[in-house]
N, C-alpha and C. Protein backbone atom coordinates (compact mmCIF):
# COMPACT_ATOMS: atom_id res chain seq x y z
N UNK A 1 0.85 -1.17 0.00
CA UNK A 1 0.00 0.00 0.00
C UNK A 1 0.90 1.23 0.00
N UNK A 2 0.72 1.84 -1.56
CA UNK A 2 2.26 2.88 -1.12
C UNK A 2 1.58 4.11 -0.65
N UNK A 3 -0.15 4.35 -0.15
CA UNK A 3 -0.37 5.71 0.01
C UNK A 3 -0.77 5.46 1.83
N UNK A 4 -0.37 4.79 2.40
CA UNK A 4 -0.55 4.62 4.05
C UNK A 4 -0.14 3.23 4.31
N UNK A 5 0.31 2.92 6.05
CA UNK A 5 0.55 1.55 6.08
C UNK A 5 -0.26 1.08 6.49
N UNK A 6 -0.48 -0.29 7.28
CA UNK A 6 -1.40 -0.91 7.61
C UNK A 6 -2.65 -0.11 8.87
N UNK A 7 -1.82 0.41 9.85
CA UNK A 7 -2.01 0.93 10.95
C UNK A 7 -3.11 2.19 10.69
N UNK A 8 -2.21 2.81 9.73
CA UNK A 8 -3.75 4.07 9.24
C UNK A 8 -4.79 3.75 8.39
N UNK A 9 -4.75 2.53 7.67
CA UNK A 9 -5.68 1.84 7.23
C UNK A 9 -6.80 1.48 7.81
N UNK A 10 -6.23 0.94 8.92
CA UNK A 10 -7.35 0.40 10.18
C UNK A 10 -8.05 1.79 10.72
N UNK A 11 -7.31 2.60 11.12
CA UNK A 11 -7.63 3.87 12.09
C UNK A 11 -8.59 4.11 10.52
N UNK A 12 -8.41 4.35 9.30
CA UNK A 12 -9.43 5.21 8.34
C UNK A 12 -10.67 4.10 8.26
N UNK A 13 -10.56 2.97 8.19
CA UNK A 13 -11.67 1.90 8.21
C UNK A 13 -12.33 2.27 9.66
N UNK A 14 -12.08 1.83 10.92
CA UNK A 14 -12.67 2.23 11.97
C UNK A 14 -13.36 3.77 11.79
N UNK A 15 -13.07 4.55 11.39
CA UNK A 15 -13.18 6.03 11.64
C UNK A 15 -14.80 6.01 10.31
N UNK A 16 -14.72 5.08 9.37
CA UNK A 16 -15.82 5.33 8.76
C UNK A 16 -17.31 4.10 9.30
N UNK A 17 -16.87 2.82 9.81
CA UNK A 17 -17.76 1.90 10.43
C UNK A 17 -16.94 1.84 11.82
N UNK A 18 -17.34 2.31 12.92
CA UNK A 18 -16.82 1.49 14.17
C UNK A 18 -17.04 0.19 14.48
N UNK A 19 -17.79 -0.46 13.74
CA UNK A 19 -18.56 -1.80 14.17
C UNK A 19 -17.22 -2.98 13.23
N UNK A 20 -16.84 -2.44 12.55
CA UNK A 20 -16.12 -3.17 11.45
C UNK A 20 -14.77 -3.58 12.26
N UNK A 21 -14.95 -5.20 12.60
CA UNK A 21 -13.79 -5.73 13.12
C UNK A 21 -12.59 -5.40 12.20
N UNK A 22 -11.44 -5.25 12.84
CA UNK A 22 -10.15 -5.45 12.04
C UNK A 22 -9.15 -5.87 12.33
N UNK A 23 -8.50 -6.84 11.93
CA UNK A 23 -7.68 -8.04 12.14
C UNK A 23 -6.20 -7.34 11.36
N UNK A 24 -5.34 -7.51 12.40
CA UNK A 24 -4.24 -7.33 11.48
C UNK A 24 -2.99 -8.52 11.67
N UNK A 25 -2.11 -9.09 11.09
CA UNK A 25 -1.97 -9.70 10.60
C UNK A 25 -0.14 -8.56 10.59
N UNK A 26 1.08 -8.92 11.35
CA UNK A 26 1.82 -8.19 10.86
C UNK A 26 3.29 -8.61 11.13
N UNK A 27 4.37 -8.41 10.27
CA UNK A 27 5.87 -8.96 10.29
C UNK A 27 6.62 -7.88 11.44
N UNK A 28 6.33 -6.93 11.14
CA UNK A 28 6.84 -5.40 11.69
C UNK A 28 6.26 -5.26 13.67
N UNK A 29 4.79 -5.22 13.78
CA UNK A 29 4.59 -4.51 14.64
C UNK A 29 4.78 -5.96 15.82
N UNK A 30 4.51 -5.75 16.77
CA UNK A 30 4.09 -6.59 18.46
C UNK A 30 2.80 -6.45 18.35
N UNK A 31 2.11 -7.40 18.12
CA UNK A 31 0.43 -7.56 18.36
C UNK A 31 0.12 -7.04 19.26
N UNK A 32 1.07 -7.23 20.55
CA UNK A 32 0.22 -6.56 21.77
C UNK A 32 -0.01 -4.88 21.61
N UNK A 33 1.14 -4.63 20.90
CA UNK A 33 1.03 -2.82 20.96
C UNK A 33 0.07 -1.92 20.15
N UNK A 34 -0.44 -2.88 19.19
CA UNK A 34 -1.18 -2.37 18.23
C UNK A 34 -2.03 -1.61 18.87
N UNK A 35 -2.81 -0.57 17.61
CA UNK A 35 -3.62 1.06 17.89
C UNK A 35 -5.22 -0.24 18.52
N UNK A 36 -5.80 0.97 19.27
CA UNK A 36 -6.97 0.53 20.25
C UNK A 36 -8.04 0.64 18.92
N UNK A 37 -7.55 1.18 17.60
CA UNK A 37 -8.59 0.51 16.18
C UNK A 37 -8.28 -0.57 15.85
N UNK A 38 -7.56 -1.32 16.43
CA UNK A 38 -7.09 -2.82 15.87
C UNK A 38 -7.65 -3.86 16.98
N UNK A 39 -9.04 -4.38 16.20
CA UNK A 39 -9.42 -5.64 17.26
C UNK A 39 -8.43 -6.49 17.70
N UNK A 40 -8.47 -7.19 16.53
CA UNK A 40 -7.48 -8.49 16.78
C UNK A 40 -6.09 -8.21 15.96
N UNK A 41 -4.71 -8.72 16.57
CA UNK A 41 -3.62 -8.70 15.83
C UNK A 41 -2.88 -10.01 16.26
N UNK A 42 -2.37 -10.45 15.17
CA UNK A 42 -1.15 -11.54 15.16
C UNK A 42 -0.38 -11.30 14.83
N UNK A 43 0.86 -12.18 15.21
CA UNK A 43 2.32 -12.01 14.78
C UNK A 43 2.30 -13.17 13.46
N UNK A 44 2.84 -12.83 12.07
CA UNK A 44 3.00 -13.27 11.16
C UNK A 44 3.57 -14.91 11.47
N UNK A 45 3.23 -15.73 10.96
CA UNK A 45 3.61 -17.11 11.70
C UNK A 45 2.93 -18.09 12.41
N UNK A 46 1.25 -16.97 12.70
CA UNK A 46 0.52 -17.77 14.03
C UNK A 46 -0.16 -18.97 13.30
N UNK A 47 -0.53 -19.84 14.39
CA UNK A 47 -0.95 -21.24 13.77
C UNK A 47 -2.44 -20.93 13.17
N UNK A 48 -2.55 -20.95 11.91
CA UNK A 48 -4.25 -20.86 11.11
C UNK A 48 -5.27 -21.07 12.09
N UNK A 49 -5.16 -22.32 12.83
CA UNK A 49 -5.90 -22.74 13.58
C UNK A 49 -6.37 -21.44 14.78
N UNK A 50 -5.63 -21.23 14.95
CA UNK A 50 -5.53 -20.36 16.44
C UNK A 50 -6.04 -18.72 15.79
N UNK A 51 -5.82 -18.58 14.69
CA UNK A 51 -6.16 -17.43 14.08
C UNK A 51 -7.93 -17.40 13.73
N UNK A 52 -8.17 -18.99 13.36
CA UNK A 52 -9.74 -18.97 13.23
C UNK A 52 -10.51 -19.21 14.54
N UNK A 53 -10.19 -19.76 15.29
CA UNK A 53 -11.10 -19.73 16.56
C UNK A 53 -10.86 -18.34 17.08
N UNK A 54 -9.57 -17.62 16.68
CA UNK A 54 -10.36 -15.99 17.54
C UNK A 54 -11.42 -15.40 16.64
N UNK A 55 -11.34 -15.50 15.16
CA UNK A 55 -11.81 -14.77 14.50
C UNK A 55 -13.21 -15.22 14.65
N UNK A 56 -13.62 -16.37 14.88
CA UNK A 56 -14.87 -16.62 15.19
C UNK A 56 -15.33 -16.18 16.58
N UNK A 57 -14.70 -16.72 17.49
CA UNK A 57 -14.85 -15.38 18.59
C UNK A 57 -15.17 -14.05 18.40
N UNK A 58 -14.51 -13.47 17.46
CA UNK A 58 -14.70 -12.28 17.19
C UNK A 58 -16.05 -11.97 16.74
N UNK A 59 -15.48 -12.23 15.40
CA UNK A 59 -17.75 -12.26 14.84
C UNK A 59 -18.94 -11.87 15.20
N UNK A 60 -18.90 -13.19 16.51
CA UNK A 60 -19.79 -13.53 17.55
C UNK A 60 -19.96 -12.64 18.10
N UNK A 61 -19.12 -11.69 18.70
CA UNK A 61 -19.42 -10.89 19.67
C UNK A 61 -20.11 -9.30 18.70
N UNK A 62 -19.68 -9.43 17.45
CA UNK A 62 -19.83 -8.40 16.42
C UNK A 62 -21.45 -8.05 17.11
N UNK A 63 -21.56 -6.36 17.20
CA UNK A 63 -23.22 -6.00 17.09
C UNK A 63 -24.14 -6.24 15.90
N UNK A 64 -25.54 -6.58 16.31
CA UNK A 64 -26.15 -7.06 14.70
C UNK A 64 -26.10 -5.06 13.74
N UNK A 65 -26.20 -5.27 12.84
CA UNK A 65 -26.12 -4.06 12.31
C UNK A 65 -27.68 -3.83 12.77
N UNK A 66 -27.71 -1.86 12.85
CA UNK A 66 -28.64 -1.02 12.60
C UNK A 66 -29.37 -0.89 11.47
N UNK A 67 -30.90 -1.31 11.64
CA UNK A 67 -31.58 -0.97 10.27
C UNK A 67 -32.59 -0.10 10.55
């Protein structure tokens, strides 16, 4: 992405849906430190497995949308 990195990506996605989980996925950062717009983060490497039971976790807890 040569016009922002991952990090302001998330912060511009959050900033237009707050409801919109976002998973990041990164070589560079410490999952733990990631911005408070970043639901979930892993360290590049994590076991698939372990990446889909959070993400379903995640989901789950997602609010139903507003109609």
């Amino acid at each position: 992405m040569p016009e922002m990195n991952g990090l302001e990506l998330a912060i511009s996605l959050k900033s237009q849906d707050p409801t919109l989980p976002i998973v990041m996925v990164s070589g560079v950062e410490q999952p733990e430190r990631m911005s408070p717009f970043v639901d979930m983060a892993f360290a590049k490497g994590a076991p698939i497995q372990d990446i889909m039971d959070r993400l379903q976790l995640l989901l789950a807890e997602r609010p139903e949308p507003s109609q």
